[in-house]
Protein backbone atom coordinates (compact mmCIF):
# COMPACT_ATOMS: atom_id res chain seq x y z
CA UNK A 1 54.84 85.55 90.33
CA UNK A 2 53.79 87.91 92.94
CA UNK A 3 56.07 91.11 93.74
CA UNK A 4 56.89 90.66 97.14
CA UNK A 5 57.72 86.91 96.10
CA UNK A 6 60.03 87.80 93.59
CA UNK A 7 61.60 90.88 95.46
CA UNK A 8 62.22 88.63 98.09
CA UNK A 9 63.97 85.86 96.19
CA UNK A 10 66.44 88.83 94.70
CA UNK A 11 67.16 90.21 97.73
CA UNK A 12 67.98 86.81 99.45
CA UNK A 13 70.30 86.04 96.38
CA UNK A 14 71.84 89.66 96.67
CA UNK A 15 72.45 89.08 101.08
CA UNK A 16 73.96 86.02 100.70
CA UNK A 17 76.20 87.44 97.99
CA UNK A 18 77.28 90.26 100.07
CA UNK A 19 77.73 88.08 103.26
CA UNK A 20 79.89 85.66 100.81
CA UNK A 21 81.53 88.56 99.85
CA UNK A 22 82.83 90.68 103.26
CA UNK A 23 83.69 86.93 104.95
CA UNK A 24 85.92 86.52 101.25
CA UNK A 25 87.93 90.00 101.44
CA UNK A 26 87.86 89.96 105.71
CA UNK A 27 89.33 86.58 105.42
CA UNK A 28 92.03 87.33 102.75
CA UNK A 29 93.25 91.15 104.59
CA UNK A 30 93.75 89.06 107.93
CA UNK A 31 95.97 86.45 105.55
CA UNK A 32 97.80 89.41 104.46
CA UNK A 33 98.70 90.84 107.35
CA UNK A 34 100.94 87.45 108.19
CA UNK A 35 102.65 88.15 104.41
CA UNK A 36 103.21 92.14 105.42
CA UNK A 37 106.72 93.48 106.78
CA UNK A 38 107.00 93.52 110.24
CA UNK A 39 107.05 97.67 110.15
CA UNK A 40 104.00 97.77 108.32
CA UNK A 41 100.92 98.16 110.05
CA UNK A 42 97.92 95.91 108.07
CA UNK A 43 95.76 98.20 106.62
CA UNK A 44 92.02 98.19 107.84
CA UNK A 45 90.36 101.27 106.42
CA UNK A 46 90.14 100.15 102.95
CA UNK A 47 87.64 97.13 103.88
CA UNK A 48 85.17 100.17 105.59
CA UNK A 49 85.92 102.27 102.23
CA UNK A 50 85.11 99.04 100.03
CA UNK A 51 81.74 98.66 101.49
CA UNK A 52 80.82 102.03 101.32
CA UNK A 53 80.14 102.29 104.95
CA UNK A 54 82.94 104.48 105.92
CA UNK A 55 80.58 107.49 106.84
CA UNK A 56 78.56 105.25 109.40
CA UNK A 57 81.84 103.57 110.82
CA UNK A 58 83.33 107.09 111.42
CA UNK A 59 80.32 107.53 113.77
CA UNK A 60 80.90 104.40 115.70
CA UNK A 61 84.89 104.16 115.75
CA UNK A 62 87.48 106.95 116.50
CA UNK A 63 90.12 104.41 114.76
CA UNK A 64 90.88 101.53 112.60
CA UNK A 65 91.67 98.83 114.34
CA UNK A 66 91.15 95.30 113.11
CA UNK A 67 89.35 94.17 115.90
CA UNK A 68 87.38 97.26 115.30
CA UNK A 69 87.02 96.90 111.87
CA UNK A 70 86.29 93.53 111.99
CA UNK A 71 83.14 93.82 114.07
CA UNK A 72 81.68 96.46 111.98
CA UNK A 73 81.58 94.27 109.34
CA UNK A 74 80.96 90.69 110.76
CA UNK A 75 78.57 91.42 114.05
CA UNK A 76 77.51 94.97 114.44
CA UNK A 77 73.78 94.72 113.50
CA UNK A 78 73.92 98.39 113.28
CA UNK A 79 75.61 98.49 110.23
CA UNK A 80 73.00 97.11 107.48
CA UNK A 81 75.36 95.36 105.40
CA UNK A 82 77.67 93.81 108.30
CA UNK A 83 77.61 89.70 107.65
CA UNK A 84 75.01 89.26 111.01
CA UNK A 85 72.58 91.83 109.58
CA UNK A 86 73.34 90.59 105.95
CA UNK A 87 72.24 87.03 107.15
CA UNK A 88 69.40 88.50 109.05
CA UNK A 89 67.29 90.02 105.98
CA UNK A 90 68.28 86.89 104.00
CA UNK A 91 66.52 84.25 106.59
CA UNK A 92 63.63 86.67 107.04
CA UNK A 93 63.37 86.97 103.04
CA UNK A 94 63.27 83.60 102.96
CA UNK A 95 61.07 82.54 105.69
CA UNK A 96 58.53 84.64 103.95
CA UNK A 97 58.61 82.79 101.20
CA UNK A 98 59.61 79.58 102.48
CA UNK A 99 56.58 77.98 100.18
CA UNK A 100 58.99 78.75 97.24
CA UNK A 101 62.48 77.22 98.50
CA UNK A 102 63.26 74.10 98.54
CA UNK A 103 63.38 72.63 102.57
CA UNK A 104 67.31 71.77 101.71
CA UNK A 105 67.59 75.31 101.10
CA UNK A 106 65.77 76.70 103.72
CA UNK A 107 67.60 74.31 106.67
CA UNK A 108 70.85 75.06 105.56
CA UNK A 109 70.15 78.86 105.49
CA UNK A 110 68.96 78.57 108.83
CA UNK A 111 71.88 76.18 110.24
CA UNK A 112 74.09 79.62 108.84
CA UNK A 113 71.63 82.28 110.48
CA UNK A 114 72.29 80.05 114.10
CA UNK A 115 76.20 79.82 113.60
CA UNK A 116 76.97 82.90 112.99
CA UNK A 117 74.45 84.40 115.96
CA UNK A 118 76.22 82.04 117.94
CA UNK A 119 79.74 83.01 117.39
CA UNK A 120 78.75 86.53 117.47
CA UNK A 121 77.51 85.62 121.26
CA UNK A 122 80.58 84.16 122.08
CA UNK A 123 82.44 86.84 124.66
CA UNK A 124 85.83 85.70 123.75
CA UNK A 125 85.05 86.86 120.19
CA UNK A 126 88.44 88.60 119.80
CA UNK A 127 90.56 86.10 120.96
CA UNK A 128 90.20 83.77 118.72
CA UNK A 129 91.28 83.13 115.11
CA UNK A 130 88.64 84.48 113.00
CA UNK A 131 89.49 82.45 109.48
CA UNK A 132 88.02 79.87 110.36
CA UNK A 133 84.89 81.43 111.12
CA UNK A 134 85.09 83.03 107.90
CA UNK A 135 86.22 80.70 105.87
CA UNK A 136 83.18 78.13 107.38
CA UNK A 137 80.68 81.54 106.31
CA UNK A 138 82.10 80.74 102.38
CA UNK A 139 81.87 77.09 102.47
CA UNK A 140 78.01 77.30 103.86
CA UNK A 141 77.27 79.52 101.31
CA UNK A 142 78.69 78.25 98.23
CA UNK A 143 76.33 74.90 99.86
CA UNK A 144 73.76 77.11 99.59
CA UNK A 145 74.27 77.99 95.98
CA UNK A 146 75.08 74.26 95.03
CA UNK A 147 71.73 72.76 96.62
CA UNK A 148 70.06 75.86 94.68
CA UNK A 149 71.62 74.95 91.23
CA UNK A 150 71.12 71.17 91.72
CA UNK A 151 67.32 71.30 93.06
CA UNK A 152 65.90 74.13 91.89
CA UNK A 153 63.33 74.44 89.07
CA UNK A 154 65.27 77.16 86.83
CA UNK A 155 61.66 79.19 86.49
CA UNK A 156 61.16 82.66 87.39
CA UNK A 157 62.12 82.80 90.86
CA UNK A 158 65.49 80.90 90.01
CA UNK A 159 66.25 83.99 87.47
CA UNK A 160 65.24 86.47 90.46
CA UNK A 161 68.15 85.29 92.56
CA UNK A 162 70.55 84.86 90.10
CA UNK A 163 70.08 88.33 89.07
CA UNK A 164 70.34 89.39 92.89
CA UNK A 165 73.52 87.70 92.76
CA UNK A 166 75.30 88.93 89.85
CA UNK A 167 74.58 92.19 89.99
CA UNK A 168 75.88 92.20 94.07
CA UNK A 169 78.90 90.45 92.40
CA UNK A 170 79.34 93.04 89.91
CA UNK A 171 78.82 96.04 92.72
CA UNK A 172 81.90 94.27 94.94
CA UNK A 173 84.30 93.03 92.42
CA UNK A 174 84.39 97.23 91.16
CA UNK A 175 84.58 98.40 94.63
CA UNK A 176 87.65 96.31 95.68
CA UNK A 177 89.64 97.16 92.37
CA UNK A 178 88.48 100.44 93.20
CA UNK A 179 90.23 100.43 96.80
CA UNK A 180 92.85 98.81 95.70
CA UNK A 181 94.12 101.24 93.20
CA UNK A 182 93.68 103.82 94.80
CA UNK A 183 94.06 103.29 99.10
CA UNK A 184 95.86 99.98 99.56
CA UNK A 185 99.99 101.61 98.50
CA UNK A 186 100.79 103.95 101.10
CA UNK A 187 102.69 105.49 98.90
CA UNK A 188 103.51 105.94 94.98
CA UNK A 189 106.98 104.86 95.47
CA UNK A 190 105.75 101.28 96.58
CA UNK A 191 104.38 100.74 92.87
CA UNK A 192 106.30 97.16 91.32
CA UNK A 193 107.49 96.57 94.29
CA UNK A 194 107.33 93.04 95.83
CA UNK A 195 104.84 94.84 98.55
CA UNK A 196 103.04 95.89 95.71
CA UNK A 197 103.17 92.40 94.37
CA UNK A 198 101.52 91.26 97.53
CA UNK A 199 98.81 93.87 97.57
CA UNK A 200 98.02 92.63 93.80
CA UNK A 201 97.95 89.12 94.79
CA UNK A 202 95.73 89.87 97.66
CA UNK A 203 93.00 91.15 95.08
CA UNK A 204 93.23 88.45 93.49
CA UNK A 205 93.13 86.32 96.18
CA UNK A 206 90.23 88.22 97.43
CA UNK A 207 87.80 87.27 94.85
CA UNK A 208 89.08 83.59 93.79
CA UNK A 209 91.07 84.63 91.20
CA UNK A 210 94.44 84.35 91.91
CA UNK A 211 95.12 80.93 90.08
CA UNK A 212 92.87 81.51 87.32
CA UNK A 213 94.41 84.83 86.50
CA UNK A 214 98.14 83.08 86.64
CA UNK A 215 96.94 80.59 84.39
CA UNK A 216 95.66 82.87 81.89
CA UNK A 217 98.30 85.76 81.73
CA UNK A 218 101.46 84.79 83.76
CA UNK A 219 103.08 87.55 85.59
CA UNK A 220 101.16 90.21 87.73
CA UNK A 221 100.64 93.15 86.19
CA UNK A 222 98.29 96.13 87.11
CA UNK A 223 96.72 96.50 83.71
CA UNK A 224 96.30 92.57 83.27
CA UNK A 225 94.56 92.54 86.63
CA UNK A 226 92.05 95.27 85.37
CA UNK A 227 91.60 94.09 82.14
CA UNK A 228 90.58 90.00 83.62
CA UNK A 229 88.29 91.48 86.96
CA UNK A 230 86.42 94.01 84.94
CA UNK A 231 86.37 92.97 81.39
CA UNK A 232 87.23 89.17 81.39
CA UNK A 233 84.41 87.63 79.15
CA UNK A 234 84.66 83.39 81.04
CA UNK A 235 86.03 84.31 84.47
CA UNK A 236 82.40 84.50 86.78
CA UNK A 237 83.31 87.11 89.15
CA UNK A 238 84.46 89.15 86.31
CA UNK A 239 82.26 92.70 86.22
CA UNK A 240 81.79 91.91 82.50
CA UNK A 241 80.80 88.32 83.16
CA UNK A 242 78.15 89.37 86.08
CA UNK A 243 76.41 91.93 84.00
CA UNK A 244 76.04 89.65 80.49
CA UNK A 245 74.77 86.84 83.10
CA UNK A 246 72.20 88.96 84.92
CA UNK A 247 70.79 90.87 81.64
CA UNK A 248 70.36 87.30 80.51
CA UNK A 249 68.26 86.59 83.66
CA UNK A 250 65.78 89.52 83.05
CA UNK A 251 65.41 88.61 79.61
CA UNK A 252 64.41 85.25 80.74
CA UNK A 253 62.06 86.84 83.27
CA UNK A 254 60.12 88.88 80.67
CA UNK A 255 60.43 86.41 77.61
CA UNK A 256 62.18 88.83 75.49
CA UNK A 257 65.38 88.14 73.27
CA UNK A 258 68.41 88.67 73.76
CA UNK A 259 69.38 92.16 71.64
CA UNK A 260 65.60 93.55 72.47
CA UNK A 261 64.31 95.52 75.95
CA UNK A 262 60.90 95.34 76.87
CA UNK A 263 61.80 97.80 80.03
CA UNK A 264 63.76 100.56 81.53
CA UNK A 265 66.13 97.97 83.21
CA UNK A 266 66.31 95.61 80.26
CA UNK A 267 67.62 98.85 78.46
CA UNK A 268 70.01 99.89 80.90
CA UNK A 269 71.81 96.71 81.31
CA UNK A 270 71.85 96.15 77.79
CA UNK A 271 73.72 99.11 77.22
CA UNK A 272 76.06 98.89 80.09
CA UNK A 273 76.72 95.03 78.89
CA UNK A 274 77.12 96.30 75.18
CA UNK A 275 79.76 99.04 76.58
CA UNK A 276 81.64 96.45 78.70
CA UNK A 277 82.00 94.27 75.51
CA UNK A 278 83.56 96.70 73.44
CA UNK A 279 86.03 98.11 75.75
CA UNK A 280 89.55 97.73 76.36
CA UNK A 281 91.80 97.98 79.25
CA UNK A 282 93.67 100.73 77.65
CA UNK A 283 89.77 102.64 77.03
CA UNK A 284 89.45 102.38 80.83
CA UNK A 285 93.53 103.88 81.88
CA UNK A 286 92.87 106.51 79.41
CA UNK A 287 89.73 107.79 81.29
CA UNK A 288 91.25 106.97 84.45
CA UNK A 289 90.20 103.86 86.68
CA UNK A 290 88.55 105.21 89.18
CA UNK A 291 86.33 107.76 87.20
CA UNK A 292 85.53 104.16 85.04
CA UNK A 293 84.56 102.57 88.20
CA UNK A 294 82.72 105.19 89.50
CA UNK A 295 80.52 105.35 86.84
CA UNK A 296 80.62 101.77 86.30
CA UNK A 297 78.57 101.33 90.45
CA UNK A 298 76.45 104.64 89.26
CA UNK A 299 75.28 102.57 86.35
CA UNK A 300 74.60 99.34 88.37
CA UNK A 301 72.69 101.17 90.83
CA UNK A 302 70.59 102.50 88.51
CA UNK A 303 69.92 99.41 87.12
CA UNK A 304 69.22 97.83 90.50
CA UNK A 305 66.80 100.97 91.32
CA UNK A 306 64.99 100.00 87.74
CA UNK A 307 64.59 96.36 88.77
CA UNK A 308 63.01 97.89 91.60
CA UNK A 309 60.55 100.56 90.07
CA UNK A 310 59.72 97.77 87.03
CA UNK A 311 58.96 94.42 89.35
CA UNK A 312 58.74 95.10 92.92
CA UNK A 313 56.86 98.53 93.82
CA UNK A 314 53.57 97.56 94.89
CA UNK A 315 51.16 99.86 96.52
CA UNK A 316 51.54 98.52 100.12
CA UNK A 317 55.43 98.61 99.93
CA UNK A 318 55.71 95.18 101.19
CA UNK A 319 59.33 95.16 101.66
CA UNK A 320 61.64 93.68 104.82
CA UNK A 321 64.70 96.36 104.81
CA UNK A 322 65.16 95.59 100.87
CA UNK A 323 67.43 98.37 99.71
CA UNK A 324 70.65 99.10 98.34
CA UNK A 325 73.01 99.72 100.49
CA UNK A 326 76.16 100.14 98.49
């Protein structure tokens, strides 16, 4: 497979992830905000923080403000990782490559590109209820991901999205545990609180995991939480789960086992999966959970910047805005 092809085909799995993704958390803040006590003002910032786009909203905004806040990240095609501009690189990835998608996937990805230009031409934008918006983002994207794993030949290009994929899933599920712990209480005080029941839920909630996590260990509990969105070994949004999945995908792309590393990036995944396995949630407390985390998105990008320097540098830099932008 040619490198531009297969840079292409993990970039458009790694947009439409991180579209997926800010529509997912976006949609389950504004749901909040109904569950919050009428005193309480929803809290915006976090979202920016999550993104790791708070630098380049600062510059934009004097304020949080939802409507504000919810701009930035949906429809300001300033910010490179806003849904619109998310949506953008993934069409023009895959109208480069169109040859290689199937023309179920390709239509579909283009009926998304022209609903969410339209709504972001609507005037009345910020009168209306955005979760519906949102939630019809999700629902054309997880279409997206069913036609690909129902039509798709599972070859190399099928391994160079999923990898795309899983490691943009990895990147987001540490970031919002991340901002959680850390931002979302406005103060210490609020800790096992119902409010802080609600915050907890609203993680959950945030990545699909609020049922799945009740069925597996009952009662919300800080440490539980950690332990299933960062080490969970079935659960596929888990960090643990995302990592094992794409180090299986570059394996598959280079024909080595499973244990082995023919490259740099094989390597580094293989030891970050290998240290995720044989962790536990008390290893991660002790060290303290956001110096884990931290390290954890140092590690990914460095895998991500491997994948990079191993597959897709060619000499004419043939890239449409393909970098990492966490």
């Amino acid at each position: 497979m040619l490198s531009r092809v297969a840079n292409s085909i993990y970039w458009l799995g790694r947009y439409l992830e991180r579209a997926e993704n800010y529509a997912r958390f976006i949609d389950v803040n504004f749901n909040l905000m109904l569950d919050l006590p009428p005193d309480m003002k929803a809290q915006w910032e976090p979202l920016v923080i999550t993104t790791g786009d708070e630098d380049l909203y600062k510059k934009k905004y004097d304020s949080f403000e939802s409507k504000k806040v919810i701009h930035f990240l949906t429809f300001d095609t300033e910010n490179p990782n806003s849904i619109i501009s998310s949506i953008n690189f993934a069409r023009e990835n895959a109208r480069v490559i169109r040859e290689n998608l199937t023309k179920e996937t390709w239509e579909k990805l283009n009926e998304l590109y022209h609903f969410v230009h339209k709504r972001a031409d609507k005037k009345d934008n910020g009168k209306d209820d955005p979760r519906s918006f949102f939630e019809s983002v999700k629902s054309q994207i997880l279409l997206l991901y069913g036609l690909a794993d129902s039509t798709v030949a599972r070859t190399e290009g099928w391994y160079f999205r999923q990898l795309g994929m899983f490691l943009e899933r990895a990147d987001k599920t540490s970031r919002i545990v991340d901002v959680k712990y850390h931002i979302l209480l406005p103060s210490p005080n609020w800790v096992g609180t119902p409010l802080d029941f609600l915050h907890w839920t609203a993680l959950l909630k945030s990545v699909t995991a609020f049922n799945t996590y009740r069925r597996l260990y009952g009662n919300i509990e800080p440490s539980k939480v950690v332990e299933f969105l960062i080490l969970n070994k079935y659960f596929p949004r888990s960090v643990f789960f995302c990592i094992k999945e794409a180090e299986l995908c570059l394996h598959r792309i280079s024909g080595t086992s499973v244990g082995g590393f023919k490259n740099p990036a094989e390597k580094t995944i293989g030891e970050l999966r290998s240290k995720l396995e044989f962790t536990e949630v008390e290893d991660i407390i002790q060290v303290g959970l956001h110096e884990y985390l931290d390290q954890l998105q140092l590690k990914i990008n460095q895998i991500s910047d491997k994948i990079n320097a191993n597959f897709f540098q060619i000499k004419d830099n043939f890239i449409i805005q393909n970098s990492n932008q966490e």
